[in-house]
Structure formats: structure tokens, C-alpha cells
Protein backbone atom coordinates (compact mmCIF):
# COMPACT_ATOMS: atom_id res chain seq x y z
CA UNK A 1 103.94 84.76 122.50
CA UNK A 2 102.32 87.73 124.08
CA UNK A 3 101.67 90.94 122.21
CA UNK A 4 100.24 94.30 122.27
CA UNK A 5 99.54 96.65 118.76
CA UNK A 6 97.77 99.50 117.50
CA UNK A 7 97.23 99.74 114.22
CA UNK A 8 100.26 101.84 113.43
CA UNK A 9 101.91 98.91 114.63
CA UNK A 10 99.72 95.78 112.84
CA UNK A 11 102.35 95.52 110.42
CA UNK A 12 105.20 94.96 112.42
CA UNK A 13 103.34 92.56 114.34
CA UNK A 14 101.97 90.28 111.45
CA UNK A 15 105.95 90.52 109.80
CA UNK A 16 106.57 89.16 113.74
CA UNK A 17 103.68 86.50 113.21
CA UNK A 18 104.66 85.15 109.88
CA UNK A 19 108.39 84.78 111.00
CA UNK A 20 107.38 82.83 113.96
CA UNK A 21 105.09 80.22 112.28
CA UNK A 22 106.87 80.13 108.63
CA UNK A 23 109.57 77.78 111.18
CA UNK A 24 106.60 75.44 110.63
CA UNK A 25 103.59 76.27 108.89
CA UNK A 26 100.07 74.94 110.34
CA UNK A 27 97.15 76.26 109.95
CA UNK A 28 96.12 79.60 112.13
CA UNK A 29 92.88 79.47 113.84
CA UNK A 30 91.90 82.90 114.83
CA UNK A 31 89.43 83.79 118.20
CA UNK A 32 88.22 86.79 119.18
CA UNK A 33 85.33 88.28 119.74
CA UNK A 34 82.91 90.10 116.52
CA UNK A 35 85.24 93.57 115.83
CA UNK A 36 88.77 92.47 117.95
CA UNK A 37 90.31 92.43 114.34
CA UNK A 38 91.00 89.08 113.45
CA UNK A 39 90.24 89.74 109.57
CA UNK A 40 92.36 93.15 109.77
CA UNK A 41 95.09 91.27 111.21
CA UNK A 42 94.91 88.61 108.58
CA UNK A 43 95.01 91.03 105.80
CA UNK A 44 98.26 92.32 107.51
CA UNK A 45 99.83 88.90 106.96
CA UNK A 46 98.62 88.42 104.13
CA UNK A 47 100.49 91.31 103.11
CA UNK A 48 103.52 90.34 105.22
CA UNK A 49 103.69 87.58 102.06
CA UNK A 50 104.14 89.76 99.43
CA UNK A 51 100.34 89.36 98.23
CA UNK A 52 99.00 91.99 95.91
CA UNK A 53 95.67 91.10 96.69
CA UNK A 54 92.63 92.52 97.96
CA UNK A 55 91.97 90.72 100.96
CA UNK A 56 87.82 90.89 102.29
CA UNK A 57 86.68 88.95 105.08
CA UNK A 58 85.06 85.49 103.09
CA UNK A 59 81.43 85.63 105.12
CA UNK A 60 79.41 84.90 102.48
CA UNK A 61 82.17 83.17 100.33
CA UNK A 62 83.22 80.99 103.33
CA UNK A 63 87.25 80.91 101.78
CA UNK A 64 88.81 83.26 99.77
CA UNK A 65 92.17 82.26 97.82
CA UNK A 66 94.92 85.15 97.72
CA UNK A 67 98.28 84.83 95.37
CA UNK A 68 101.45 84.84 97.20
CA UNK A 69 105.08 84.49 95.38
CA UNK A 70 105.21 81.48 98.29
CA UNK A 71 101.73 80.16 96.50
CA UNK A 72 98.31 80.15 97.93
CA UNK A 73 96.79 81.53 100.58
CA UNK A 74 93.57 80.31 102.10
CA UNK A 75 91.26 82.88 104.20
CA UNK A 76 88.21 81.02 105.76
CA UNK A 77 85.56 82.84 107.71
CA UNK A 78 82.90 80.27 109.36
CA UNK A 79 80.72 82.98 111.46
CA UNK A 80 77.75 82.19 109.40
CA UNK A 81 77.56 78.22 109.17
CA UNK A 82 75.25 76.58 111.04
CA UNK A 83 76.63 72.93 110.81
CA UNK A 84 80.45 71.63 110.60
CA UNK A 85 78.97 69.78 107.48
CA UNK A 86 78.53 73.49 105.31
CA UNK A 87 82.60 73.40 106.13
CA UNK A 88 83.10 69.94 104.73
CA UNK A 89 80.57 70.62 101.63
CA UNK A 90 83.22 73.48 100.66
CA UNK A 91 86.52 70.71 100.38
CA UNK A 92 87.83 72.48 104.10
CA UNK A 93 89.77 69.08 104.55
CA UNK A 94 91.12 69.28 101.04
CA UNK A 95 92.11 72.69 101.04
CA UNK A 96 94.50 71.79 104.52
CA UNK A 97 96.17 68.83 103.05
CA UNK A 98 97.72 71.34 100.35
CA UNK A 99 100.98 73.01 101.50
CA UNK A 100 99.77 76.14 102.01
CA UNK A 101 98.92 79.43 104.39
CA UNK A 102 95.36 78.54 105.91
CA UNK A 103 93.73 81.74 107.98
CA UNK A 104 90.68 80.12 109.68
CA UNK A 105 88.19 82.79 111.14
CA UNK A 106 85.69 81.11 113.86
CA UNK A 107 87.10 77.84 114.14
CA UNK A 108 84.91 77.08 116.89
CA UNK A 109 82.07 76.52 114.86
CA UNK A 110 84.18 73.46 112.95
CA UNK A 111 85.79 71.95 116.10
CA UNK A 112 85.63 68.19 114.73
CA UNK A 113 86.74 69.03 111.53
CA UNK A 114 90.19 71.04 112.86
CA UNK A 115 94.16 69.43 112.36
CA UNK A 116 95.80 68.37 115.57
CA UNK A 117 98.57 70.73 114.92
CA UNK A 118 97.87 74.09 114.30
CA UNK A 119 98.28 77.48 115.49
CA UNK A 120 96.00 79.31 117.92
CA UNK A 121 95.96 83.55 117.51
CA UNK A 122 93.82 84.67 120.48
CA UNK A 123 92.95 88.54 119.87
CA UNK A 124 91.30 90.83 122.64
CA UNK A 125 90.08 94.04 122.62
CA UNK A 126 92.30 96.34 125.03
CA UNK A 127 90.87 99.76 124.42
CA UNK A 128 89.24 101.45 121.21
CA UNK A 129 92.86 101.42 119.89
CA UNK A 130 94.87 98.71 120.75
CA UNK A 131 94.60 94.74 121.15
CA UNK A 132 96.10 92.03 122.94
CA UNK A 133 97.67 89.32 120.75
CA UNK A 134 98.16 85.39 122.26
CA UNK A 135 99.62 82.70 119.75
CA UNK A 136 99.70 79.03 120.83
CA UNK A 137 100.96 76.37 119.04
CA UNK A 138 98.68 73.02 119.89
């Protein structure tokens, strides 16, 4: 699935997302480069779920744990780990064997710790206003 948006649009487009992969729900690795929009897009779907939370980019945090009427919703952000083990410390493999939304920001820097099957959101920055969305299913 190939997609453009604007932020007008980000809401339509994560309403799009969440219908797609709610057919069966993996966990979504997001890539993109620092500022393509991968946590605004994630607080878009997060709100596509009928959370009332406040949804922040978990840096520091590492995972961040939003209420949905569906259940949890798990929002990890890896940028700043150094070693796969700092993911595994934090229960990463226990928090993806729950049945449950997982938003996974850097996944690159945990490669050996990722599922098999999950989903793949490739963002790129078009223009100031607008991104290109890829989603894979591996």
C-alpha cells in the first residue's frame, strides 16, 4: 500500500492504516528518517482507536502504554539504545506476546529481537508538507 498525506489528511490515512492491519494485527515497525513523522503518525492511530490519551514520543521512557476500548496500546521508541539488550531489559518480548497494538519506533536498532510477522510503515519526507507512506507486511 502506497500513500501520500498532509497533515490535513493524517487522519484519514491512519483510519486507512488501522483498517488494513486490524484484518490481522502484528506489530508495526516504523522507518523513517529523524522528523518524517513516524511518532505524529502514530498518535493519529492511536487516536483512530478511540484512545483518550496523550500520546508523546517514549525516548527517554523507551514504551509508553495508551488505553484503548480494544485494550492496550504499546508505543516503543528505540532511537536512544545503544544495545538490543536495553530492549530486552525493558520485557520488549513480553510486551509482544500480549494481544495487543505494538507501535515500534527505530526497529533497526533491535533487529534480532523483532517477530517474523509484522508490519513494515516506511515514511519519507516529500516536501515540507507532505509524506510518502509504504506498508509491507513481512
Amino acid at each position: 500500500m502506497n500513500l501520500t498525506y498532509t497533515i490535513e489528511s493524517i487522519d484519514q490515512i491512519a483510519q486507512q492504516l488501522i483498517d488494513k492491519i486490524k484484518q490481522e494485527p502484528l506489530p508495526i515497525l516504523f522507518e523513517g528518517e529523524m522528523g518524517a513523522g513516524k511518532t505524529t503518525l502514530i498518535k493519529a492511530m492511536v487516536k483512530a482507536l478511540d484512545s483518550q490519551d496523550r500520546v508523546s514520543s517514549p525516548t527517554f521512557s523507551l514504551v509508553n502504554e495508551y488505553h484503548s476500548p480494544s485494550g492496550p496500546i504499546f508505543h516503543f521508541d528505540f532511537y536512544r539504545i545503544n544495545h538490543e539488550e536495553e530492549a530486552y531489559d525493558i520485557g520488549f518480548e513480553e510486551y509482544l506476546n500480549q494481544d495487543s497494538w505494538c507501535f515500534i519506533e527505530w526497529p533497526q536498532k533491535i533487529t534480532n529481537l523483532l517477530p517474523e510477522k509484522h508490519y513494515l510503515i516506511e515514511i519519507m519526507k516529500k516536501n515540507e508538507f507532505s509524506r510518502a507512506l509504504f506498508l509491507d507486511k513481512k
